[in-house]
Protein backbone atom coordinates (compact mmCIF):
# COMPACT_ATOMS: atom_id res chain seq x y z
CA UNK A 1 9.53 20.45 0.45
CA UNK A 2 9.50 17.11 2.07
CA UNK A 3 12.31 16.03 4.97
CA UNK A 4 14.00 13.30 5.23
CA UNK A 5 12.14 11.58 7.34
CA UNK A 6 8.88 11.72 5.11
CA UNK A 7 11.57 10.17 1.99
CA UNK A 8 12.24 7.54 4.79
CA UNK A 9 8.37 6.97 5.58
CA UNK A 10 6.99 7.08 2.14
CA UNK A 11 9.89 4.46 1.29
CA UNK A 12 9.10 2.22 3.93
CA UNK A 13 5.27 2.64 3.10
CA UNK A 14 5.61 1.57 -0.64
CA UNK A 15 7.90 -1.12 0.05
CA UNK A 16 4.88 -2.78 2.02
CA UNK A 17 2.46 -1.93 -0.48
CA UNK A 18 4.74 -3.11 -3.03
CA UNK A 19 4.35 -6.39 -1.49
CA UNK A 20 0.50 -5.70 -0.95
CA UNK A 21 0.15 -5.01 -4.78
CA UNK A 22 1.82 -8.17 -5.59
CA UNK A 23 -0.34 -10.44 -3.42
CA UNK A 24 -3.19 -8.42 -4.60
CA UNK A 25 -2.51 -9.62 -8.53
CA UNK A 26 -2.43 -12.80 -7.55
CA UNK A 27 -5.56 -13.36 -5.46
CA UNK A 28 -7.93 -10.29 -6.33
CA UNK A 29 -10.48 -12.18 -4.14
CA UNK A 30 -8.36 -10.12 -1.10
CA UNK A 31 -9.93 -6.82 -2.52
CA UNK A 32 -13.14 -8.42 -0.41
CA UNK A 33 -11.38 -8.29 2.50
CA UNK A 34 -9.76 -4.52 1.54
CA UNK A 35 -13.23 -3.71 1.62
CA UNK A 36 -14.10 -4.84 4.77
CA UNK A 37 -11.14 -3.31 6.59
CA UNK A 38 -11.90 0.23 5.03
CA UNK A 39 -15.33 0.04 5.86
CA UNK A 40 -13.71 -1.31 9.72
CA UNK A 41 -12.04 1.81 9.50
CA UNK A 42 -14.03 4.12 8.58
CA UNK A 43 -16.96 2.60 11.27
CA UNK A 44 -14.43 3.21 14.05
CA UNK A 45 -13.45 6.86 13.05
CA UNK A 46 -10.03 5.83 11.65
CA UNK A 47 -10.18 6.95 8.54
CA UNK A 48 -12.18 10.03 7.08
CA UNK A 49 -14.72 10.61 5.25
CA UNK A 50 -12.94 11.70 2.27
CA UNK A 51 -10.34 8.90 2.73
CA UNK A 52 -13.24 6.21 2.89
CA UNK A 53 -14.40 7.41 -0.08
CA UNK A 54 -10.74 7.56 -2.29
CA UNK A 55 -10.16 3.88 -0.94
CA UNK A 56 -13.43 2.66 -2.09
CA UNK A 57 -12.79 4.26 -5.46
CA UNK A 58 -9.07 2.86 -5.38
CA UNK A 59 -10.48 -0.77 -4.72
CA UNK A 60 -12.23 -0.41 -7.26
CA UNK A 61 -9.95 0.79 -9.85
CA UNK A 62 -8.35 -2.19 -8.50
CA UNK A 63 -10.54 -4.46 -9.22
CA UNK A 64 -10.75 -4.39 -12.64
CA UNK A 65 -6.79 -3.29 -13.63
CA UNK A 66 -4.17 -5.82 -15.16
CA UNK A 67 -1.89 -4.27 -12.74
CA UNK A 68 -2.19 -3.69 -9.34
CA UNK A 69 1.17 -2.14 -9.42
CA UNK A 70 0.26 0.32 -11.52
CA UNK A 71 -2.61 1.95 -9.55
CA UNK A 72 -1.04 0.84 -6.08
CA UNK A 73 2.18 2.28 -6.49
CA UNK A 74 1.21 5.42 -8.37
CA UNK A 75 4.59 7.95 -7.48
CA UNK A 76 2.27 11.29 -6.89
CA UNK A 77 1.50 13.12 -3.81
CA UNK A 78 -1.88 11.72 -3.81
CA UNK A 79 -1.35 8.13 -3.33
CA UNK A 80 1.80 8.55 -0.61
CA UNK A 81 -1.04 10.37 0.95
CA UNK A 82 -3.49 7.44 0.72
CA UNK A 83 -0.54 5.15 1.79
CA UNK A 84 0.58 6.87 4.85
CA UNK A 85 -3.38 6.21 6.28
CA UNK A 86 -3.59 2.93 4.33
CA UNK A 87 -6.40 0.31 5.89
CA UNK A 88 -4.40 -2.04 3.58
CA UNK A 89 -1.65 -3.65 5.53
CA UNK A 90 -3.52 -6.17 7.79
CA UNK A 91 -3.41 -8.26 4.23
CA UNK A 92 0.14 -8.91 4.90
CA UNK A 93 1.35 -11.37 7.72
CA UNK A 94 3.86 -10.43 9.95
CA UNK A 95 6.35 -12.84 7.65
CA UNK A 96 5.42 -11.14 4.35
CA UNK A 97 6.46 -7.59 5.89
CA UNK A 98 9.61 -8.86 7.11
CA UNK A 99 10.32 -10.40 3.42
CA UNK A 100 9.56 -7.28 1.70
CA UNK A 101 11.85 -5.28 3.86
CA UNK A 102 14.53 -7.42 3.72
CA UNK A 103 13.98 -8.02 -0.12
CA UNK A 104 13.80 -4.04 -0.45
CA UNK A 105 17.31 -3.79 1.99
CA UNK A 106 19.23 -6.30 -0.42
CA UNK A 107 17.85 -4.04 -3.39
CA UNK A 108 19.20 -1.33 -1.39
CA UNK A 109 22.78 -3.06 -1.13
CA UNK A 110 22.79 -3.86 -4.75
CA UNK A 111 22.19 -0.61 -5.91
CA UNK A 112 25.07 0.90 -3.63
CA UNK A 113 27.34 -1.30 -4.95
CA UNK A 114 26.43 -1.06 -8.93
């Protein structure tokens, strides 16, 4: 069973790669650059073997979907796995995070009230 503090985490994680997905669908030509950072990664130790491997499968699943979302934001154990060691949030400024958590804590707000 997962705590509350891995609800928290994978929450925070897929409101970032909610954003990710959605820059993602409109400029695919950022997958190049998802490349490079996995492969960044995986050069300096950061990311495993087996990790390296289910990104460079994911960016390419990626690559030829309609819908980033849909792959991205998969709601299995699998991909909040994937997420929490991510290579994929340096394609986000610092402004774009603070957008999608603020746009994710007014969705928050909304849905307490309704």
């Amino acid at each position: 069973m997962r705590s509350r503090k891995d609800h928290l985490i994978d929450a925070q994680l897929l409101t970032l790669h909610r954003a990710i997905a959605d820059k993602l669908q409109l400029d695919k030509s950022l997958l190049d650059t998802a490349d490079h950072l996995i492969s960044q990664r995986a050069k300096s130790g950061r990311l495993s073997r087996g990790n390296h491997i289910a990104w460079m499968s994911l960016i390419e699943q990626l690559r030829t979907t309609q819908n980033v979302a849909d792959i991205l934001l998969k709601d299995n154990e699998e991909m909040r796995r994937l997420l929490r060691v991510s290579p994929l949030g340096n394609l986000l400024t610092e402004s774009e995070r603070e957008q999608a958590f603020a746009h994710a804590a007014g969705a928050q707000r909304a849905d307490d009230i309704f």
